[in-house]
N, C-alpha and C. Protein backbone atom coordinates (compact mmCIF):
# COMPACT_ATOMS: atom_id res chain seq x y z
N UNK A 1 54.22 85.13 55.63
CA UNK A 1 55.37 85.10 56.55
C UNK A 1 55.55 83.69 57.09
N UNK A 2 56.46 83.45 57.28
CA UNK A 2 57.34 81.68 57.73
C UNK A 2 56.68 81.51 59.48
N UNK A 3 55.99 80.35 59.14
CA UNK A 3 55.46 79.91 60.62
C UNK A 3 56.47 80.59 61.68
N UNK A 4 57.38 80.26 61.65
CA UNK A 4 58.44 79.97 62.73
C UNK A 4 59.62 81.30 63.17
N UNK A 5 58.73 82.34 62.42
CA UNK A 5 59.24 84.13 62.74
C UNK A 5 57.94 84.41 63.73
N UNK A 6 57.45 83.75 64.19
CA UNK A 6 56.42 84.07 64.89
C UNK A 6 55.93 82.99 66.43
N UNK A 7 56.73 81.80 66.04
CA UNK A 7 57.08 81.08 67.53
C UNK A 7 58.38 80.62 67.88
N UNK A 8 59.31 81.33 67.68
CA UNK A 8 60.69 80.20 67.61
C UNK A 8 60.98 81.56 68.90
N UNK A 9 60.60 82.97 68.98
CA UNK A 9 61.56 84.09 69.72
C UNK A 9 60.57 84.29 70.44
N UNK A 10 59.45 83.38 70.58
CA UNK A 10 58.52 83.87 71.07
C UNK A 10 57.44 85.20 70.63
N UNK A 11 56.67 85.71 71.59
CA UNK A 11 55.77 86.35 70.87
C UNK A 11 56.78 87.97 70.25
N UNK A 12 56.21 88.02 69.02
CA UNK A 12 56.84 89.25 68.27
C UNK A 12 55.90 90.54 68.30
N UNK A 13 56.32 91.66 67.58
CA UNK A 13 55.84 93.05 67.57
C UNK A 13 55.34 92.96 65.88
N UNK A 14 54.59 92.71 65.78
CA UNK A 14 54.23 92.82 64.14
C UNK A 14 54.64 93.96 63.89
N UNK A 15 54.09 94.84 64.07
CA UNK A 15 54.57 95.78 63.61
C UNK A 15 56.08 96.05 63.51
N UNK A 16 56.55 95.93 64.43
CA UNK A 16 58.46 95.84 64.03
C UNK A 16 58.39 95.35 63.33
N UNK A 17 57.65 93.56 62.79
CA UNK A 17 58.38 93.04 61.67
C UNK A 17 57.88 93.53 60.11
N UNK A 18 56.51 93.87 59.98
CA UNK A 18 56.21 94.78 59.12
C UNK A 18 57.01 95.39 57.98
N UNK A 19 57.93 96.76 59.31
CA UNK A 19 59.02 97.52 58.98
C UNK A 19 59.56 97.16 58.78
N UNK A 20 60.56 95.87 59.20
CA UNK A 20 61.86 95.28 58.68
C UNK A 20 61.58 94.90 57.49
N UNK A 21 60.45 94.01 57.50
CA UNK A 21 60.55 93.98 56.03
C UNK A 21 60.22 95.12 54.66
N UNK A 22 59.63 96.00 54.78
CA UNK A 22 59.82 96.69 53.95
C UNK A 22 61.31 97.93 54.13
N UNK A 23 62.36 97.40 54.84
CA UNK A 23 63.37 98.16 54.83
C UNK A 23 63.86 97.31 53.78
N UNK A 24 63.77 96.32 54.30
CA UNK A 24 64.80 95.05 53.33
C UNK A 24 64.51 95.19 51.75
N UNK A 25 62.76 95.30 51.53
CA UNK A 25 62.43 95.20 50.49
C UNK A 25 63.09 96.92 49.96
N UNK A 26 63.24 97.74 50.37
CA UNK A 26 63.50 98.68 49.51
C UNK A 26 65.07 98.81 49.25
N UNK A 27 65.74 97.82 50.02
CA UNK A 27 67.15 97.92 50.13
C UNK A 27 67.31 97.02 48.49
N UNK A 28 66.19 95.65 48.49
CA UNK A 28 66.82 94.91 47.40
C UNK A 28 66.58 95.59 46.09
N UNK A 29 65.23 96.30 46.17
CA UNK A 29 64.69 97.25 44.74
C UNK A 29 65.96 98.46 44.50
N UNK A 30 66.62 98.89 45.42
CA UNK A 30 67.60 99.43 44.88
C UNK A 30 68.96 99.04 44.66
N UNK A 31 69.65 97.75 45.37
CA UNK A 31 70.50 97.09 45.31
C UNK A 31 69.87 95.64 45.17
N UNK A 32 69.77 95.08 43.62
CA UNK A 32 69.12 93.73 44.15
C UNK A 32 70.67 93.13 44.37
N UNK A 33 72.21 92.72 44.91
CA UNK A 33 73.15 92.73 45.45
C UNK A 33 73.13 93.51 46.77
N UNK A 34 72.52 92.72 47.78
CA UNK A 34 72.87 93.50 48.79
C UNK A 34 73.25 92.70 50.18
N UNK A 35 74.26 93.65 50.87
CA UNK A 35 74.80 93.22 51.70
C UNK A 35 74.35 93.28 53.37
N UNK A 36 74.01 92.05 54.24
CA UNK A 36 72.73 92.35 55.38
C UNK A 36 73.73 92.32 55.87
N UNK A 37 74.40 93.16 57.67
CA UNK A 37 75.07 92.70 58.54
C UNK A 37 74.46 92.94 59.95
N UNK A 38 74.69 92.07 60.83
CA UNK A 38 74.46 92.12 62.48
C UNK A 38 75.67 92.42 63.06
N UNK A 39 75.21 93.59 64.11
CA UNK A 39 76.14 94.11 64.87
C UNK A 39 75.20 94.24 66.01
N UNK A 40 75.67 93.90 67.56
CA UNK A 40 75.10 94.97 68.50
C UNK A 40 76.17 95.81 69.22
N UNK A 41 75.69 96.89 69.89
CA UNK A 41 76.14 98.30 70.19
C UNK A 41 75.82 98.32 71.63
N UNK A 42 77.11 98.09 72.74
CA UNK A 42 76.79 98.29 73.93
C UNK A 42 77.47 99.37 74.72
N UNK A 43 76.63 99.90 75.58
CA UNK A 43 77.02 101.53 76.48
C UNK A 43 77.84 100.83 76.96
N UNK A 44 79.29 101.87 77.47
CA UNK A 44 80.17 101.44 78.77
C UNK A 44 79.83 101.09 79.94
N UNK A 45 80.41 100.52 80.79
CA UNK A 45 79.65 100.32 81.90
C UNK A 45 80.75 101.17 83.04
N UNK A 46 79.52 102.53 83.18
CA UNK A 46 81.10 103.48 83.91
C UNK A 46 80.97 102.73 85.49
N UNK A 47 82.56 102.31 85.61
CA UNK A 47 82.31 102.34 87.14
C UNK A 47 83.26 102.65 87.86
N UNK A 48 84.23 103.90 87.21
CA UNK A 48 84.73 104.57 87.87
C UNK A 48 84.99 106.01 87.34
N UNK A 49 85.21 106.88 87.54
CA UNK A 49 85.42 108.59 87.26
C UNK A 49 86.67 108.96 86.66
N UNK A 50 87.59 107.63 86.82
CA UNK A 50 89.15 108.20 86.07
C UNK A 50 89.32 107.04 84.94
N UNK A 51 88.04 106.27 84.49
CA UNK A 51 87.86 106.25 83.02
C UNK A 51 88.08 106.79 81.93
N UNK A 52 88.69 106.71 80.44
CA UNK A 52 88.03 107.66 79.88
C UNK A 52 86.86 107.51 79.02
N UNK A 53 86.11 106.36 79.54
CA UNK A 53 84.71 106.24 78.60
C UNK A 53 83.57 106.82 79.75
N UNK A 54 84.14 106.90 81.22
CA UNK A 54 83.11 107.60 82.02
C UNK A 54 82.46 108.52 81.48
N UNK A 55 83.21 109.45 80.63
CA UNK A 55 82.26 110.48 79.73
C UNK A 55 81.50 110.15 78.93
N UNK A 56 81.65 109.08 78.65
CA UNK A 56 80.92 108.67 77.71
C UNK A 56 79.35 109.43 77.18
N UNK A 57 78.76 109.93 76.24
CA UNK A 57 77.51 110.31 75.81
C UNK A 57 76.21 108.78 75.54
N UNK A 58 75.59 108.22 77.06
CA UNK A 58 75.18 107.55 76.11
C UNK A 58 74.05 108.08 76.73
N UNK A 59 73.55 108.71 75.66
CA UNK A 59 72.28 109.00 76.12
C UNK A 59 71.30 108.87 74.67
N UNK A 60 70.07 108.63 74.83
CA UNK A 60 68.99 108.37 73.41
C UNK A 60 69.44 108.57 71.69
N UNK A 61 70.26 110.07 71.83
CA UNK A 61 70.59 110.29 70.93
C UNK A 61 71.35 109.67 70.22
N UNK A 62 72.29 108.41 71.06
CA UNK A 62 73.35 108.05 70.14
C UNK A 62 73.31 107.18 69.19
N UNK A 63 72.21 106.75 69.00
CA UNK A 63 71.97 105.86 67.93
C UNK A 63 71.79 106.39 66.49
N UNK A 64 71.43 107.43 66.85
CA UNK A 64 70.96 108.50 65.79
C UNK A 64 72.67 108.89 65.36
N UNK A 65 73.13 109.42 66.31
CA UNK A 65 74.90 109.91 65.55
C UNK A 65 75.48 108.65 64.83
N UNK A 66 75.43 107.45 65.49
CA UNK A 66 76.00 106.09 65.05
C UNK A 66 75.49 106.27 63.46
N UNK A 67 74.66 106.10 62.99
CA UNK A 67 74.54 106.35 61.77
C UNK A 67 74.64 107.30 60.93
N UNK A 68 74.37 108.40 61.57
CA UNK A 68 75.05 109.45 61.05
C UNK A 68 76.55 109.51 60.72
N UNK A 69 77.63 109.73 61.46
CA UNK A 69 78.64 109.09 61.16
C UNK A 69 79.18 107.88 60.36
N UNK A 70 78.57 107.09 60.37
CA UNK A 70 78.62 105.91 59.31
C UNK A 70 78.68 106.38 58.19
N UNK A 71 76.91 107.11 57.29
CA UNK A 71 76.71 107.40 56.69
C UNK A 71 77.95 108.48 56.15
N UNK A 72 78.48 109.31 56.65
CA UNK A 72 79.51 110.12 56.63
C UNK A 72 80.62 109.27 56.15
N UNK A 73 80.81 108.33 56.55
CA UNK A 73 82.00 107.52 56.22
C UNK A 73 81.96 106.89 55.23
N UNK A 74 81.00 106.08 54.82
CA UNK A 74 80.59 105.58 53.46
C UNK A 74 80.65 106.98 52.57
N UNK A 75 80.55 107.99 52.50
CA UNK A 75 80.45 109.02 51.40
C UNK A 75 81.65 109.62 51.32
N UNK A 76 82.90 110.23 52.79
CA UNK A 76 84.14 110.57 52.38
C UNK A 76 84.88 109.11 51.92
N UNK A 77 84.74 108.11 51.83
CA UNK A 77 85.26 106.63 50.88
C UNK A 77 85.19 106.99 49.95
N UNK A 78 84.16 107.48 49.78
CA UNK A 78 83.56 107.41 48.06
C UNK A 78 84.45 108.67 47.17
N UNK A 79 84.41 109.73 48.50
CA UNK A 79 85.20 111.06 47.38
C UNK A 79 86.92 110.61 47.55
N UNK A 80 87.34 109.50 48.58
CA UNK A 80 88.76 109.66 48.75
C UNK A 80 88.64 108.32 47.23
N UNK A 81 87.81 107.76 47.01
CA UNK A 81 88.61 106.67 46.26
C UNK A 81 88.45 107.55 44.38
N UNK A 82 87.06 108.04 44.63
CA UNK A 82 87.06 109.33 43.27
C UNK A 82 88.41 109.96 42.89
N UNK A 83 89.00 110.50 43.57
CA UNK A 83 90.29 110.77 44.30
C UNK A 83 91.58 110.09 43.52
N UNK A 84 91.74 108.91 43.86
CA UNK A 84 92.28 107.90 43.73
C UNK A 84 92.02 107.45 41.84
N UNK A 85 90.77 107.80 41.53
CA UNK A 85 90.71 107.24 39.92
C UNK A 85 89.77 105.74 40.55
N UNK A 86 89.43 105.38 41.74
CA UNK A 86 88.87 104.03 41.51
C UNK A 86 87.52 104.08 41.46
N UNK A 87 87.25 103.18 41.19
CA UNK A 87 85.96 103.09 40.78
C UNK A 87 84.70 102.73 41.85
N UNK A 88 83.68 103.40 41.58
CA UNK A 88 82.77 103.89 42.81
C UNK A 88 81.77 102.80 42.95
N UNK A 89 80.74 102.88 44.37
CA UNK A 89 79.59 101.86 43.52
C UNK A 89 78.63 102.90 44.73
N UNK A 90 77.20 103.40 44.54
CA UNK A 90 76.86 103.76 45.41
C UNK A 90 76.20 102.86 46.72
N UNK A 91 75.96 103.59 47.55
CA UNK A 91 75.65 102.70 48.92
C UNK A 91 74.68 103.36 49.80
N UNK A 92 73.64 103.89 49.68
CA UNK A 92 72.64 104.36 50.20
C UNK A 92 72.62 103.47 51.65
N UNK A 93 72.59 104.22 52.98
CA UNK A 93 73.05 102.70 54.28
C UNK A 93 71.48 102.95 54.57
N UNK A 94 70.81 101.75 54.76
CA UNK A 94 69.63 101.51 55.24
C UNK A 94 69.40 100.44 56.31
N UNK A 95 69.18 100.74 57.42
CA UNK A 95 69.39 100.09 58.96
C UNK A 95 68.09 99.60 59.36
N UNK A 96 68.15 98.82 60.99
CA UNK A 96 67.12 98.60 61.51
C UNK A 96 67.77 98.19 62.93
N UNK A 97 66.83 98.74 63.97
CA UNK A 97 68.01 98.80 65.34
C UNK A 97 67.13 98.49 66.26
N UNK A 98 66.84 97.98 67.30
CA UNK A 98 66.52 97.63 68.45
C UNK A 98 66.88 97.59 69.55
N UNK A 99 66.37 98.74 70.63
CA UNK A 99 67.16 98.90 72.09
C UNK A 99 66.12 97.83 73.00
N UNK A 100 67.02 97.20 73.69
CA UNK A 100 66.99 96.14 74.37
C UNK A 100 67.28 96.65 76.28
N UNK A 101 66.98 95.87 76.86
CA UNK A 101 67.04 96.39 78.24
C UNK A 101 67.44 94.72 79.09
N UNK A 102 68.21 94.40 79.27
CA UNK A 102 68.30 92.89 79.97
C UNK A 102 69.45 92.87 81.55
N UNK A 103 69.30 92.33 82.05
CA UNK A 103 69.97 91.93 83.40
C UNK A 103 71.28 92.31 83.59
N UNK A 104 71.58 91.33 82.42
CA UNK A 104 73.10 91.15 81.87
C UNK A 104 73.82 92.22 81.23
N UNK A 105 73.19 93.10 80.31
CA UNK A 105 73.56 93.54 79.39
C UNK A 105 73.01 94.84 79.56
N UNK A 106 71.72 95.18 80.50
CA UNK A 106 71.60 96.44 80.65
C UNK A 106 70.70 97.25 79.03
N UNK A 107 71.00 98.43 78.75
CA UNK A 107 70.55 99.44 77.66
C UNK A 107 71.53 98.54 76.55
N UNK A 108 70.86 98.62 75.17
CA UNK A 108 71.99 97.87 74.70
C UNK A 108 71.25 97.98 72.75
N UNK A 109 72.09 97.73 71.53
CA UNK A 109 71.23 97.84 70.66
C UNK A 109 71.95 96.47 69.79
N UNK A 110 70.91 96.07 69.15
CA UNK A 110 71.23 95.26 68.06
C UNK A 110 70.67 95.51 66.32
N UNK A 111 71.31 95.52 65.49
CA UNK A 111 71.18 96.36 64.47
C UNK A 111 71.65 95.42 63.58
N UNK A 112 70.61 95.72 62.13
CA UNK A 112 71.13 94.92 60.82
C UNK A 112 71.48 96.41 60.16
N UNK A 113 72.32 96.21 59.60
CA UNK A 113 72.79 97.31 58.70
C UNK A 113 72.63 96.15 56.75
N UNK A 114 72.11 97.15 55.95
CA UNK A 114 71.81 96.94 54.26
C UNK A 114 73.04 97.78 53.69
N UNK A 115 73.66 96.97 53.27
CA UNK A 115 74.74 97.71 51.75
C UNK A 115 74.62 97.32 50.59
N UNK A 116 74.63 98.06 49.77
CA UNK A 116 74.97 97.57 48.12
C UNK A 116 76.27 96.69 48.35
N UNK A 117 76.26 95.34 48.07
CA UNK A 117 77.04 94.32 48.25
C UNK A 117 78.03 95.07 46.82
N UNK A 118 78.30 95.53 46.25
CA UNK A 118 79.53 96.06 45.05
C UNK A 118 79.80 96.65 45.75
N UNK A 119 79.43 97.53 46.44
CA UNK A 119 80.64 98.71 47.29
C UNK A 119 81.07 98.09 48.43
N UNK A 120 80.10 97.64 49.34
CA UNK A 120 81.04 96.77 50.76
C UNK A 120 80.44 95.19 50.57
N UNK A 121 81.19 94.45 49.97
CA UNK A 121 80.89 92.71 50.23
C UNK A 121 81.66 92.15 51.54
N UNK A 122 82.26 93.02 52.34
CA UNK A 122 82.73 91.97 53.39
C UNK A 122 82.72 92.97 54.33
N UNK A 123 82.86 92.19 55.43
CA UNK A 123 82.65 93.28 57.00
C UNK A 123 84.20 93.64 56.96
N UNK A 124 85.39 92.59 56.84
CA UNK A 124 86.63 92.78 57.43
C UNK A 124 87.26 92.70 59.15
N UNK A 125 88.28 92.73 59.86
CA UNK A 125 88.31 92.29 60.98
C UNK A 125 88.75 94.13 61.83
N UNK A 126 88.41 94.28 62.84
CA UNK A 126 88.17 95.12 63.80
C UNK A 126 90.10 95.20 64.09
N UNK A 127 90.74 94.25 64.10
CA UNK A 127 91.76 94.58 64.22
C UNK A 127 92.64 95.27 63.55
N UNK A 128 91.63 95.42 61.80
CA UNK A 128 92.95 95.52 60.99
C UNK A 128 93.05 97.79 61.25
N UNK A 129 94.23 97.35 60.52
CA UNK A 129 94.23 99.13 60.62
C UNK A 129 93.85 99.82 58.97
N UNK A 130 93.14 98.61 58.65
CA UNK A 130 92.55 99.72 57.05
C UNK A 130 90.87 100.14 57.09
N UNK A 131 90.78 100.81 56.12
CA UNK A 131 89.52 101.55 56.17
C UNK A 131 88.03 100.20 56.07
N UNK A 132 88.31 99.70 56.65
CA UNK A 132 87.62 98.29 55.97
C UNK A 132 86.31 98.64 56.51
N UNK A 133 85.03 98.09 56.69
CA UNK A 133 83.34 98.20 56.89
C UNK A 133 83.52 98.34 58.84
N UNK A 134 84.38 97.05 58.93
CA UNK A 134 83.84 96.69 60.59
C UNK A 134 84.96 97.67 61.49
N UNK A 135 85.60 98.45 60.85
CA UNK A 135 86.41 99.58 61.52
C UNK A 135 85.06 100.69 61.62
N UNK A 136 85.15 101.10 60.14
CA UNK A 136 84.18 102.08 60.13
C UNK A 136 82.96 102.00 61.10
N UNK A 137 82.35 100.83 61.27
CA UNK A 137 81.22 100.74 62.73
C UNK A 137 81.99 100.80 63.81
N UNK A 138 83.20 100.22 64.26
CA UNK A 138 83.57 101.03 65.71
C UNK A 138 83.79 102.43 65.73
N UNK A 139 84.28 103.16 64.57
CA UNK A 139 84.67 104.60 64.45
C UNK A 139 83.30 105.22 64.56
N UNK A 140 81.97 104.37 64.12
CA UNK A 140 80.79 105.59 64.08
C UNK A 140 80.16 105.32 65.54
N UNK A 141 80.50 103.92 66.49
CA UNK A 141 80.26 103.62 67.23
C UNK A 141 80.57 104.47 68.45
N UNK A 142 82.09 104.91 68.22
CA UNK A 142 83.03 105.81 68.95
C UNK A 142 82.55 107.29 68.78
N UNK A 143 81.96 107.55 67.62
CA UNK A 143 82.09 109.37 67.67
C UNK A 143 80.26 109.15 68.14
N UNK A 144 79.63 108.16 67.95
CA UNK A 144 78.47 108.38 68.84
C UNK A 144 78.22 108.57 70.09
N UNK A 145 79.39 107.65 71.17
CA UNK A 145 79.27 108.07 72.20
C UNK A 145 80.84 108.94 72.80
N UNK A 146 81.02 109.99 71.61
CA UNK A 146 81.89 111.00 71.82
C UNK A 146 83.10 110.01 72.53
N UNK A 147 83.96 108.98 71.99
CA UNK A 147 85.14 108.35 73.05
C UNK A 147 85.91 108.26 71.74
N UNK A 148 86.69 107.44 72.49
CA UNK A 148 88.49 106.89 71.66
C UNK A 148 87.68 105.73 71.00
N UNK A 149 88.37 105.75 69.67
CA UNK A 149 87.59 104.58 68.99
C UNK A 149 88.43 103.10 69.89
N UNK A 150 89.88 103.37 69.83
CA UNK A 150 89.81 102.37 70.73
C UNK A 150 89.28 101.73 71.96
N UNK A 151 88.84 102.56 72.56
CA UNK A 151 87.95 102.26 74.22
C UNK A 151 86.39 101.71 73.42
N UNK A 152 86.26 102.51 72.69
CA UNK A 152 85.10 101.02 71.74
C UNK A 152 84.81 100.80 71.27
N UNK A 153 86.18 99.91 70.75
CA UNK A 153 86.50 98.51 70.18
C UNK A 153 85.75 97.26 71.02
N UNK A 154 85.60 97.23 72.00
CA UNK A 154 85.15 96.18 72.89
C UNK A 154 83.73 96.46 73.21
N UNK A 155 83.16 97.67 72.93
CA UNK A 155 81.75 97.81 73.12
C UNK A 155 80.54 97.29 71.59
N UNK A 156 81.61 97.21 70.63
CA UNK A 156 81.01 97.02 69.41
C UNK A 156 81.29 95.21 69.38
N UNK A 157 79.78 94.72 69.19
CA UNK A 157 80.20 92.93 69.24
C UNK A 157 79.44 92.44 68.04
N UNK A 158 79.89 91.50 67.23
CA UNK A 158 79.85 90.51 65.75
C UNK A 158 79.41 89.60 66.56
N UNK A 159 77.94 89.33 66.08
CA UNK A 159 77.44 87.64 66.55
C UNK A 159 77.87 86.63 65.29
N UNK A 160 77.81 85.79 65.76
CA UNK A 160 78.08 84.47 64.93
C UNK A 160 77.69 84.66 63.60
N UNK A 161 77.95 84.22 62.53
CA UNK A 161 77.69 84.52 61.17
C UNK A 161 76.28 85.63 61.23
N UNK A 162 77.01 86.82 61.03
CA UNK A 162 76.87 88.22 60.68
C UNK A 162 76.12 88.72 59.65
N UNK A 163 76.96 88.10 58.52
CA UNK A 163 76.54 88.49 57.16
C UNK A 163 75.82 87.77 56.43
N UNK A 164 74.84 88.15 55.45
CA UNK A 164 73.63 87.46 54.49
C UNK A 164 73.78 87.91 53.17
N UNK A 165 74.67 87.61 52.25
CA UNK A 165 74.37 88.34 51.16
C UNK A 165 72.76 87.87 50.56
N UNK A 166 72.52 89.09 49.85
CA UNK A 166 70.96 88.67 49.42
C UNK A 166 71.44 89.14 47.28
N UNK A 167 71.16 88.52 46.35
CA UNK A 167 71.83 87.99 45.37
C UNK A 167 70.51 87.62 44.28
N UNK A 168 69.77 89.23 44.07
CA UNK A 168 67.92 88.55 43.48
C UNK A 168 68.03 87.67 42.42
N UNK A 169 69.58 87.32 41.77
CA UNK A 169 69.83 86.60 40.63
C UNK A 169 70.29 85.25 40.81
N UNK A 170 71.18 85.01 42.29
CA UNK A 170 71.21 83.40 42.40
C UNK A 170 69.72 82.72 43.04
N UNK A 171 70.50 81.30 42.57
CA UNK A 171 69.26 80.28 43.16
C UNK A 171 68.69 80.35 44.33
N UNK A 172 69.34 80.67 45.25
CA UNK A 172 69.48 80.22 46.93
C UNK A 172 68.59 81.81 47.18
N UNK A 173 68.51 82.71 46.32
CA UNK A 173 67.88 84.19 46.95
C UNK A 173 66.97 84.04 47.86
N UNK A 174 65.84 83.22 47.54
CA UNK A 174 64.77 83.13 48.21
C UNK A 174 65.03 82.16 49.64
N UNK A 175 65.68 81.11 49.99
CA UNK A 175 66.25 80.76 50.95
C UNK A 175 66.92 81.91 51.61
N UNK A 176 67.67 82.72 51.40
CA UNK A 176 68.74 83.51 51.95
C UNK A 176 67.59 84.43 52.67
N UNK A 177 67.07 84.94 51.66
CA UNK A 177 66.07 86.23 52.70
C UNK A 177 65.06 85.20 53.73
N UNK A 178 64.74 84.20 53.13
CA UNK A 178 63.91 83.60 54.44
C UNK A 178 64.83 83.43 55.83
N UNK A 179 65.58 83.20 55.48
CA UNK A 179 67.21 82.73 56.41
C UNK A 179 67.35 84.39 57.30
N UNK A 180 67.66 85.34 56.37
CA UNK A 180 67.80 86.74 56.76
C UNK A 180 66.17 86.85 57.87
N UNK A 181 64.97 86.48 56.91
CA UNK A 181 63.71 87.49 57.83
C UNK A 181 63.80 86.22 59.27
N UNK A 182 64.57 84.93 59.32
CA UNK A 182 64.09 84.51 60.56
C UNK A 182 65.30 84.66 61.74
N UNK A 183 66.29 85.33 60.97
CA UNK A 183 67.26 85.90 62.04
C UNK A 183 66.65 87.31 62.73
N UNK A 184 66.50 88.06 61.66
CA UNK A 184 65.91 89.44 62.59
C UNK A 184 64.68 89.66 62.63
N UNK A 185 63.63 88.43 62.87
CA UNK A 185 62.91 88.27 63.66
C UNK A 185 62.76 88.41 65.20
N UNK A 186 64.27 88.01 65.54
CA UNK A 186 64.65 88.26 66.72
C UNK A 186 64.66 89.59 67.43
N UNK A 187 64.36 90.77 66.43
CA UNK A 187 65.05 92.18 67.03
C UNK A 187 63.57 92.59 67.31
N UNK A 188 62.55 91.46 66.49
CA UNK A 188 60.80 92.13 66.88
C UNK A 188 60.22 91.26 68.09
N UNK A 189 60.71 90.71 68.86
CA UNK A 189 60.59 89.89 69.72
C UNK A 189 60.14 91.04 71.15
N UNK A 190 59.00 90.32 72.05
CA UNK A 190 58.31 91.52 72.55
C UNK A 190 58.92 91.29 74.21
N UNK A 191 59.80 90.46 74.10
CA UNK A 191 60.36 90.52 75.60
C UNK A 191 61.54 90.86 75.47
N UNK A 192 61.77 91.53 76.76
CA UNK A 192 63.09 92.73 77.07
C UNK A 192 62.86 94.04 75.97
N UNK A 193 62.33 94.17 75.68
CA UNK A 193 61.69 95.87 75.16
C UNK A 193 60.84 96.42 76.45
N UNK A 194 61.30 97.83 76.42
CA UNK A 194 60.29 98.58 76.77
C UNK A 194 59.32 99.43 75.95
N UNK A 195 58.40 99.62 77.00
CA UNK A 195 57.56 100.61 76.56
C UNK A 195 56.74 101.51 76.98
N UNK A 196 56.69 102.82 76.33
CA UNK A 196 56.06 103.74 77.27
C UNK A 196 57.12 104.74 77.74
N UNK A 197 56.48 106.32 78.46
CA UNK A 197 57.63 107.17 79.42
C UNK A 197 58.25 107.65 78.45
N UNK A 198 58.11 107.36 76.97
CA UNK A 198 58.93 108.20 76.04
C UNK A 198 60.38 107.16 75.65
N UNK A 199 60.40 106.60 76.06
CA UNK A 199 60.96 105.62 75.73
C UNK A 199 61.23 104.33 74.38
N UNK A 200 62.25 104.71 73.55
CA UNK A 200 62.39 104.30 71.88
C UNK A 200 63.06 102.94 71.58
N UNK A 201 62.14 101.61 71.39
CA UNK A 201 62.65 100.57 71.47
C UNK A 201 63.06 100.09 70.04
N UNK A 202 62.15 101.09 68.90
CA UNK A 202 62.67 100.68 67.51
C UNK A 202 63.02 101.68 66.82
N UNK A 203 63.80 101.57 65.49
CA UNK A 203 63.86 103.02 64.63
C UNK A 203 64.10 101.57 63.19
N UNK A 204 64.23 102.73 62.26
CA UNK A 204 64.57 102.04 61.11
C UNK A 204 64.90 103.43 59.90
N UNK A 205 65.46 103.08 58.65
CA UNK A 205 65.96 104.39 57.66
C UNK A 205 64.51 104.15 57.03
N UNK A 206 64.54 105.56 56.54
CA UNK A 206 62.92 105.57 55.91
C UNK A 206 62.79 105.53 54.68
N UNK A 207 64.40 105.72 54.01
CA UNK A 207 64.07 105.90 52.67
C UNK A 207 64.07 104.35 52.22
């Protein structure tokens, strides 16, 4: 592992990083084309009762629906474009998520999501109104915490270059995943996690 996944975020959770990496590694053995993205996922902040995200569901579970729904969405794509006569590519979604707890920001998650780069190569923009990748995460974002996908639109945030394609056939592969393991290095980083009380600071897909 690269000196500098281990002092640049300060002290890390080996074990988180462990897992990440063998998510990654099973993402490339089945897609060596694959597509890394960063998203984080923030609760509303209710602070009034005639909201309509006051209802909001954010409670433990929703991280778990967030992908669920996703996953749902990547597969009715697949039967609407079958549908259509176009041509398919599969996409098994394999994640890695980290709940965070900070001043500023409160309960909060940051997440790499793995695609088969043939079926989704680009995130797309949140504004557009087509079925594009970075809709589909506010829509799974939205039915996770049961709201209007529009009310969050603004809870779902794109950090600065997002995406990593990983490419086991170009030159640069091995740069790229080093590039990839010292970005989400950051999500194994052992300050602002909790722990303890039952309380779930990591998850990851198992297959």
């Amino acid at each position: 592992m690269n000196r500098r996944l281990i002092t640049n975020h300060g002290p890390l959770n080996m074990d988180y990083m462990k897992k990440i990496e063998v998510v990654i590694g099973r993402a490339l053995e089945e897609y060596p084309r694959t597509m890394a993205v960063r998203v984080d996922l923030h609760f509303p902040k209710q602070v009034t009762n005639d909201m309509p995200i006051y209802f909001a569901d954010a409670d433990s579970g929703a991280i778990s629906r967030f992908f669920d729904s996703l996953t749902a969405q990547i597969s009715a794509d697949n039967v609407r474009k079958v549908k259509l006569g176009t041509r398919i590519y599969p996409c098994a979604l394999r994640y890695v998520w980290v709940k965070e707890h900070t001043q500023k920001y409160k309960d909060h998650y940051h997440v790499v999501l793995l695609l088969n780069k043939d079926a989704y190569g680009y995130l797309g923009q949140f504004t557009s109104t087509q079925s594009n990748l970075a809709n589909k995460i506010r829509k799974a974002w939205a039915s996770a915490l049961r709201i209007d996908a529009q009310a969050a639109a603004s809870l779902v945030h794109v950090p600065d270059n997002p995406i990593y394609y990983l490419d086991s056939n170009a030159q640069d592969f091995a740069q790229v995943v080093d590039d990839l393991m010292y970005r989400v290095s950051y999500l194994a980083k052992k300050e602002t996690k909790k722990y303890g009380d039952g309380f779930r600071s990591f998850g990851c897909s198992r297959r």
